[in-house]
C-alpha atoms as a PDB file:
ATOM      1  CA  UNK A   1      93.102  70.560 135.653  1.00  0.00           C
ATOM      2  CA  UNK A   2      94.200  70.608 132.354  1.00  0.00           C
ATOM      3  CA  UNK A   3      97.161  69.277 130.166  1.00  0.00           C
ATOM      4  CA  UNK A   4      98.860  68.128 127.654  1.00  0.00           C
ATOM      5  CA  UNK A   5     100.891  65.086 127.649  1.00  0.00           C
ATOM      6  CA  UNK A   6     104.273  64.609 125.778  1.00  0.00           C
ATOM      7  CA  UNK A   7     103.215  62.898 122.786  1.00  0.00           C
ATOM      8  CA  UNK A   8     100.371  66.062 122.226  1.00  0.00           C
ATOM      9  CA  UNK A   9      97.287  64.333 123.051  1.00  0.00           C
ATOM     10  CA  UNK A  10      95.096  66.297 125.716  1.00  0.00           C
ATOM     11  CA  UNK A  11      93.895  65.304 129.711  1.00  0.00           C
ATOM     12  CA  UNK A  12      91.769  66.631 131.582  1.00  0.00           C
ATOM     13  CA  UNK A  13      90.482  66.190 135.659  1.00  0.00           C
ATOM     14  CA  UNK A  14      87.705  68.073 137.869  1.00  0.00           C
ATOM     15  CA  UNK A  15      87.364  66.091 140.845  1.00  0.00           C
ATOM     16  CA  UNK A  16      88.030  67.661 144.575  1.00  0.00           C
ATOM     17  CA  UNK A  17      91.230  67.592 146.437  1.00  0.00           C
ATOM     18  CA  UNK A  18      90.976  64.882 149.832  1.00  0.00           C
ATOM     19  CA  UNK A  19      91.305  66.252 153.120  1.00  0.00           C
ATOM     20  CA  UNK A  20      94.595  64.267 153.204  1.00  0.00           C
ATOM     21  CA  UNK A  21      95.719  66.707 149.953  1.00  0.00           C
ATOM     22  CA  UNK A  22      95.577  64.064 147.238  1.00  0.00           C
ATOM     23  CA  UNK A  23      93.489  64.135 144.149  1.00  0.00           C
ATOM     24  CA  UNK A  24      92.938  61.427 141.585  1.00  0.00           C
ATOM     25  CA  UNK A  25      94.311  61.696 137.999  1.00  0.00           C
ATOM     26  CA  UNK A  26      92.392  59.419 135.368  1.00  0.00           C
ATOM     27  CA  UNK A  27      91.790  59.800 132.042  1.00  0.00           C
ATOM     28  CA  UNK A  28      90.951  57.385 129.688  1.00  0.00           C
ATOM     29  CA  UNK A  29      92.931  57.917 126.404  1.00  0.00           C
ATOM     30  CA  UNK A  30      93.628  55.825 122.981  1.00  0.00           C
ATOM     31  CA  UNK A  31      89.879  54.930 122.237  1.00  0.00           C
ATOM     32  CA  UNK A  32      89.759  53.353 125.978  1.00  0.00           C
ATOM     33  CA  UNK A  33      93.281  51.358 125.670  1.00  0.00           C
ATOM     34  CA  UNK A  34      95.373  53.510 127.337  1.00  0.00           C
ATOM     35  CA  UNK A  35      95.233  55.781 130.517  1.00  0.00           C
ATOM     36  CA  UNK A  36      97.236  58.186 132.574  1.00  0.00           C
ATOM     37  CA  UNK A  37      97.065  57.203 136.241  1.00  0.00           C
ATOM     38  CA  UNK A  38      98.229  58.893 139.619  1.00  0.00           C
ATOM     39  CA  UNK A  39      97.415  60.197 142.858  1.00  0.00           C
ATOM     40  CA  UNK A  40      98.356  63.684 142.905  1.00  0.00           C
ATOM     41  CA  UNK A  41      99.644  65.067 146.473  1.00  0.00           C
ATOM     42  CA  UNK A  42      99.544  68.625 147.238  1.00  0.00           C
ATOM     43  CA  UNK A  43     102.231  69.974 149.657  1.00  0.00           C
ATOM     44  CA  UNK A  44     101.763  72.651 152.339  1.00  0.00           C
ATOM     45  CA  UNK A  45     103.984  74.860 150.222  1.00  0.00           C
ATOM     46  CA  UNK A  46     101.249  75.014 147.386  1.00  0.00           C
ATOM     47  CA  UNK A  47     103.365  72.181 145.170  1.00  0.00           C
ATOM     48  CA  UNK A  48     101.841  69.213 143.983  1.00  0.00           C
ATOM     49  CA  UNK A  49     103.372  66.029 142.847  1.00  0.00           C
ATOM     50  CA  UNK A  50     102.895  62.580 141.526  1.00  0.00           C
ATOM     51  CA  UNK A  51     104.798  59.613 139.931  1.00  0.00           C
ATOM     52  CA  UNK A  52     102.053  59.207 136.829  1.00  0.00           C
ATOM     53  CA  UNK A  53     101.155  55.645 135.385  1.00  0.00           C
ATOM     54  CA  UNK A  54     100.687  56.115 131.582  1.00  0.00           C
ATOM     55  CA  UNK A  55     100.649  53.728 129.246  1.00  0.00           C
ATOM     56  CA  UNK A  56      99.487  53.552 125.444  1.00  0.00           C
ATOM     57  CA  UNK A  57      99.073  50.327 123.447  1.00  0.00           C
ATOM     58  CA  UNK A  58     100.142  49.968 119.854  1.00  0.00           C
ATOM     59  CA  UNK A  59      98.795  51.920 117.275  1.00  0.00           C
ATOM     60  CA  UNK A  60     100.677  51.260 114.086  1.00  0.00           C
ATOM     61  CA  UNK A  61      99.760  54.039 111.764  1.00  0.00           C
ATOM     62  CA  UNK A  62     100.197  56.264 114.825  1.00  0.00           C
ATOM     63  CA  UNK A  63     103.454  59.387 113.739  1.00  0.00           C
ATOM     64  CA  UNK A  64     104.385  58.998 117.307  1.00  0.00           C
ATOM     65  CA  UNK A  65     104.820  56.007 119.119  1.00  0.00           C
ATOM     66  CA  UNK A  66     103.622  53.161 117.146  1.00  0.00           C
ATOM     67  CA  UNK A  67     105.166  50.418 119.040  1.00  0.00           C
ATOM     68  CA  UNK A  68     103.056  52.001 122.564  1.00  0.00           C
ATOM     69  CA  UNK A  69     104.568  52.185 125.841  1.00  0.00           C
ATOM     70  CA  UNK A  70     104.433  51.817 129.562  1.00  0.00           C
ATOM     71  CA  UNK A  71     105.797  54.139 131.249  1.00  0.00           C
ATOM     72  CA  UNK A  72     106.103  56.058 134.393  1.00  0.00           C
ATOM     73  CA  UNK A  73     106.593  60.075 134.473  1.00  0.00           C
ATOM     74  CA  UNK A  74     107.160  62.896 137.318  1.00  0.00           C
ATOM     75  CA  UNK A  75     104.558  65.322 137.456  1.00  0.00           C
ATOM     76  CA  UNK A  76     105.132  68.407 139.356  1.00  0.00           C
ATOM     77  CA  UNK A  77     103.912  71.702 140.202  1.00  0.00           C
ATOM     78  CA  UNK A  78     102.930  74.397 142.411  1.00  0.00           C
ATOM     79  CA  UNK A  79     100.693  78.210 142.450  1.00  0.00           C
ATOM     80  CA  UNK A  80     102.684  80.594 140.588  1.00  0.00           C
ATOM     81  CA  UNK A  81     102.496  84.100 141.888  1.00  0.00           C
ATOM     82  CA  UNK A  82     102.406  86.620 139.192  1.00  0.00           C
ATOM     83  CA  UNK A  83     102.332  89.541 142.047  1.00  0.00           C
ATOM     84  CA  UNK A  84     106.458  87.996 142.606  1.00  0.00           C
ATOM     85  CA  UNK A  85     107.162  87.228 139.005  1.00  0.00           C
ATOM     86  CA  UNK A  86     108.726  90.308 138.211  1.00  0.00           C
ATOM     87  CA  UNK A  87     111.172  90.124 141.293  1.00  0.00           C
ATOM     88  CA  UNK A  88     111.582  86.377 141.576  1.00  0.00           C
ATOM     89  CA  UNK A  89     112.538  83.825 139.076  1.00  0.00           C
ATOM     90  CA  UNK A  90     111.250  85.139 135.797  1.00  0.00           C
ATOM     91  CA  UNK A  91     112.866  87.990 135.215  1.00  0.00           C
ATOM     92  CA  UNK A  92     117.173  87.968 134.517  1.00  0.00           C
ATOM     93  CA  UNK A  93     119.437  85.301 132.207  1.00  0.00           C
ATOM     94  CA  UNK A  94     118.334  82.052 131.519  1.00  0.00           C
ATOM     95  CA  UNK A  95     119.087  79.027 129.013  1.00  0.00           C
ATOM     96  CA  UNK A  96     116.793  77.203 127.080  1.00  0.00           C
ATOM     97  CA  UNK A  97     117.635  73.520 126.559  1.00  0.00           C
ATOM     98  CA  UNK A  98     115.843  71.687 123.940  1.00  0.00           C
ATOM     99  CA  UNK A  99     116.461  67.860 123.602  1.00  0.00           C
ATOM    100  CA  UNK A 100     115.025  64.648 121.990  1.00  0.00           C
ATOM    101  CA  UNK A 101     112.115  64.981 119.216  1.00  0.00           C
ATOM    102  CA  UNK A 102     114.374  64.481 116.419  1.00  0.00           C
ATOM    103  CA  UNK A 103     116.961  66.606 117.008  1.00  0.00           C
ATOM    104  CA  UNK A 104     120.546  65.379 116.100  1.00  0.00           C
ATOM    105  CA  UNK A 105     121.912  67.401 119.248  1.00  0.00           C
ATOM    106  CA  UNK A 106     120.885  69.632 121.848  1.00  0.00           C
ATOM    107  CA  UNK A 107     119.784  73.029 120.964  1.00  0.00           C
ATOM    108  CA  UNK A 108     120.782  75.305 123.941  1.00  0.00           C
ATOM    109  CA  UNK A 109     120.585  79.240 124.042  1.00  0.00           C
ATOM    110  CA  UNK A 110     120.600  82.148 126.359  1.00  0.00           C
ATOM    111  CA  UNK A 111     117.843  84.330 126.803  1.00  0.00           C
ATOM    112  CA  UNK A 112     117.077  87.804 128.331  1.00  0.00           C
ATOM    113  CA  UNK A 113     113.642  87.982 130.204  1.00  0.00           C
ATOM    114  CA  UNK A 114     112.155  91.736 131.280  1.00  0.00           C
ATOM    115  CA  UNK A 115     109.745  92.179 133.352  1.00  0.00           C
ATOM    116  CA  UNK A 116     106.776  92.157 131.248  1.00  0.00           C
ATOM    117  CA  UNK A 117     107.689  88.467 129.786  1.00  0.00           C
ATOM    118  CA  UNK A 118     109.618  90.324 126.852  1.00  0.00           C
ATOM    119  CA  UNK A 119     112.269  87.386 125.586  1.00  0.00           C
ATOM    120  CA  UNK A 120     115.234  88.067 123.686  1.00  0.00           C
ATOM    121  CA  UNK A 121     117.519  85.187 122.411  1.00  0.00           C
ATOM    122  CA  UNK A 122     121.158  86.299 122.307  1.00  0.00           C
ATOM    123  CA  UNK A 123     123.108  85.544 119.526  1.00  0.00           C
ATOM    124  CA  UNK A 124     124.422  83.540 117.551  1.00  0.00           C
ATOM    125  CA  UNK A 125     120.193  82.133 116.779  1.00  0.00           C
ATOM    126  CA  UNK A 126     120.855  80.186 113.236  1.00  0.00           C
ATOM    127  CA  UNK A 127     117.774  77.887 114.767  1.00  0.00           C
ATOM    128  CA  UNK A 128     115.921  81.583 114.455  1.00  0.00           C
ATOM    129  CA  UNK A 129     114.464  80.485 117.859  1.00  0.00           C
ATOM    130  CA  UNK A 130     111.418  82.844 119.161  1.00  0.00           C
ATOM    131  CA  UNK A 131     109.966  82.708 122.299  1.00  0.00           C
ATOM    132  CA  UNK A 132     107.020  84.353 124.568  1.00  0.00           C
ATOM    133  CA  UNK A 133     106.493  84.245 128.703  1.00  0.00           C
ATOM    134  CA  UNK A 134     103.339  85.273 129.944  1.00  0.00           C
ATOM    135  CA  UNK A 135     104.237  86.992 133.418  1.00  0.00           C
ATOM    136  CA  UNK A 136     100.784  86.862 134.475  1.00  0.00           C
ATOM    137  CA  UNK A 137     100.472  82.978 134.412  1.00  0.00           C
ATOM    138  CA  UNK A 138     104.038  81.633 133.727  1.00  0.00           C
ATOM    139  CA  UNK A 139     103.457  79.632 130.682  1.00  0.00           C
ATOM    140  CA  UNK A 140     105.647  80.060 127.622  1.00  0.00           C
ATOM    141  CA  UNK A 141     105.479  79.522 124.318  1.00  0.00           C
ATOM    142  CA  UNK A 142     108.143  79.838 121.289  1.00  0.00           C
ATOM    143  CA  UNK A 143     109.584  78.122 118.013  1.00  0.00           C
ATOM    144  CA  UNK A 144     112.296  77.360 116.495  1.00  0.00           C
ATOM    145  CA  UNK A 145     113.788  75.763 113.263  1.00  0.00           C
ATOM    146  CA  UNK A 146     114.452  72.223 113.398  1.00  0.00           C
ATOM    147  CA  UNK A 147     117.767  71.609 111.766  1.00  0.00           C
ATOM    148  CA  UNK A 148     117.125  68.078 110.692  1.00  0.00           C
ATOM    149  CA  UNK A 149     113.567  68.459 109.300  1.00  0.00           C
ATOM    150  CA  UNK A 150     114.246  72.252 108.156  1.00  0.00           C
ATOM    151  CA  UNK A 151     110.334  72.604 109.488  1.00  0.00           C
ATOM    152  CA  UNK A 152     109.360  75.570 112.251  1.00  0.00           C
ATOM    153  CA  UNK A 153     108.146  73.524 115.194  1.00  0.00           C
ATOM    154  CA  UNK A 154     106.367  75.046 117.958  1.00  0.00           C
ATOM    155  CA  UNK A 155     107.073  74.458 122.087  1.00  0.00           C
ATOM    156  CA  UNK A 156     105.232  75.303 125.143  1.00  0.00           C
ATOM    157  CA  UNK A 157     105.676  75.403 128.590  1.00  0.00           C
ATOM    158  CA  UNK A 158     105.370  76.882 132.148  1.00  0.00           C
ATOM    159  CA  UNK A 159     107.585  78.347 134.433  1.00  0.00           C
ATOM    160  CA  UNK A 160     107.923  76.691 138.630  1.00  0.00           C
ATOM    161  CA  UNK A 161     109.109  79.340 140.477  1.00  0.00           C
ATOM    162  CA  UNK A 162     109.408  77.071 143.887  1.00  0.00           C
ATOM    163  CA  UNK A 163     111.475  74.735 141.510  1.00  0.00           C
ATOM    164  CA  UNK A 164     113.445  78.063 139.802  1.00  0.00           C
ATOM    165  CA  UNK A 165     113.102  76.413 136.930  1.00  0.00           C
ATOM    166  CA  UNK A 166     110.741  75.697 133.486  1.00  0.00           C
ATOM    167  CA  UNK A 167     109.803  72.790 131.001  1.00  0.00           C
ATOM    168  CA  UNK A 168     107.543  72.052 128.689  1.00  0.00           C
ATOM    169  CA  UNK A 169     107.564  69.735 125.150  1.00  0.00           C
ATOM    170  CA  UNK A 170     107.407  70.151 121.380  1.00  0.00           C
ATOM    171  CA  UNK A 171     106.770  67.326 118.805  1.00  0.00           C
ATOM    172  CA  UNK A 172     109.137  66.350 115.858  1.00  0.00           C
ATOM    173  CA  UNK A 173     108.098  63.659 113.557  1.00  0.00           C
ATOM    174  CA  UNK A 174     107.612  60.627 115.408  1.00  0.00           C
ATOM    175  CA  UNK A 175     109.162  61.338 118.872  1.00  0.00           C
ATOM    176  CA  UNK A 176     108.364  63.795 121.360  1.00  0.00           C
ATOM    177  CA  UNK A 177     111.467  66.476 122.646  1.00  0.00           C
ATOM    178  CA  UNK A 178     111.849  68.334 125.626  1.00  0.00           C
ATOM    179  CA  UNK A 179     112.325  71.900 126.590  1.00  0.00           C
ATOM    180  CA  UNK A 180     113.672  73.102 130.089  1.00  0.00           C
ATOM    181  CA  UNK A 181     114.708  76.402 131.317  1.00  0.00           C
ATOM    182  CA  UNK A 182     117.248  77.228 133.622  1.00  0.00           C
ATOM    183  CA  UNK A 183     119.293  79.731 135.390  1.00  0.00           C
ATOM    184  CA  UNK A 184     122.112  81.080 133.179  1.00  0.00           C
ATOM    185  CA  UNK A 185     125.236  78.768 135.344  1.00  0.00           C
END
């Protein structure tokens, strides 16, 4: 496994999956002060999911988070089947919410998905958001313009097609955002 958690910095697990279907998340982060913590259960309908222990201590010069935190977080997944993508959830209308890291107010926008991962953001864009799907694996990737900082800032993601539905994070200047996707309502 490998990830990246919402205020940028990297994790990373290879240990084997129980015969009960759990797995142990641990890594060490913040020069062995912090950690991310969880037992991660896989379901019978290839999902996983775990309520994740992570906590970071204080770090003042630190652009995000300088205070730390304790906090707990949902982690979920599940096998995404690129063979389906182009008939399931991928493909068709969806909306792009993006929230928190700096941002005055949400940024929320419709997009068109074909079924090679093509995106097209309808109009009116004045954030000049952009924004890539990989069919073959489900993650995305885009940017837009933040309106506050007037600075391009970059997102990624991936796409749970169990969950018909997509998230993933982007960084502002000292706070983390969030970016889901969503069937057009």
């Amino acid at each position: 496994m490998s990830g990246v958690l919402g205020d940028g910095t990297k994790i990373k697990g290879n240990m084997p999956v129980s015969k009960h279907g759990t797995w142990p998340l641990y890594n060490v982060l913040y020069n062995n002060r912090g950690a991310c913590i969880a037992w991660v259960t896989f379901g019978t309908n290839a999902s996983l999911e775990a309520t994740v222990d992570w906590f970071r201590p204080s770090v003042p010069d630190s652009a995000y988070y300088p205070a730390g935190f304790a906090t707990n977080v949902s982690l979920v997944g599940g096998k995404y089947d690129a063979s389906s993508a182009t008939e399931s959830m991928v493909v068709g209308n969806w909306q792009i919410a993006l929230d928190g890291g700096n941002l005055t107010s949400s940024i929320v926008k419709t997009v068109v998905v074909d079924v090679v991962g093509n995106v097209i953001v309808l109009l009116p864009n004045n954030e000049g958001l952009e924004m890539t799907l990989q069919s073959k694996t489900g993650q995305f990737t885009g940017s837009f313009t933040h309106p506050a900082l007037n600075e391009t800032i970059d997102f990624k993601g991936a796409v749970l097609q169990k969950s018909n539905a997509g998230a993933g994070h982007f960084l502002g200047t000292n706070e983390s955002g969030s970016v889901t996707l969503a069937p057009v309502p």
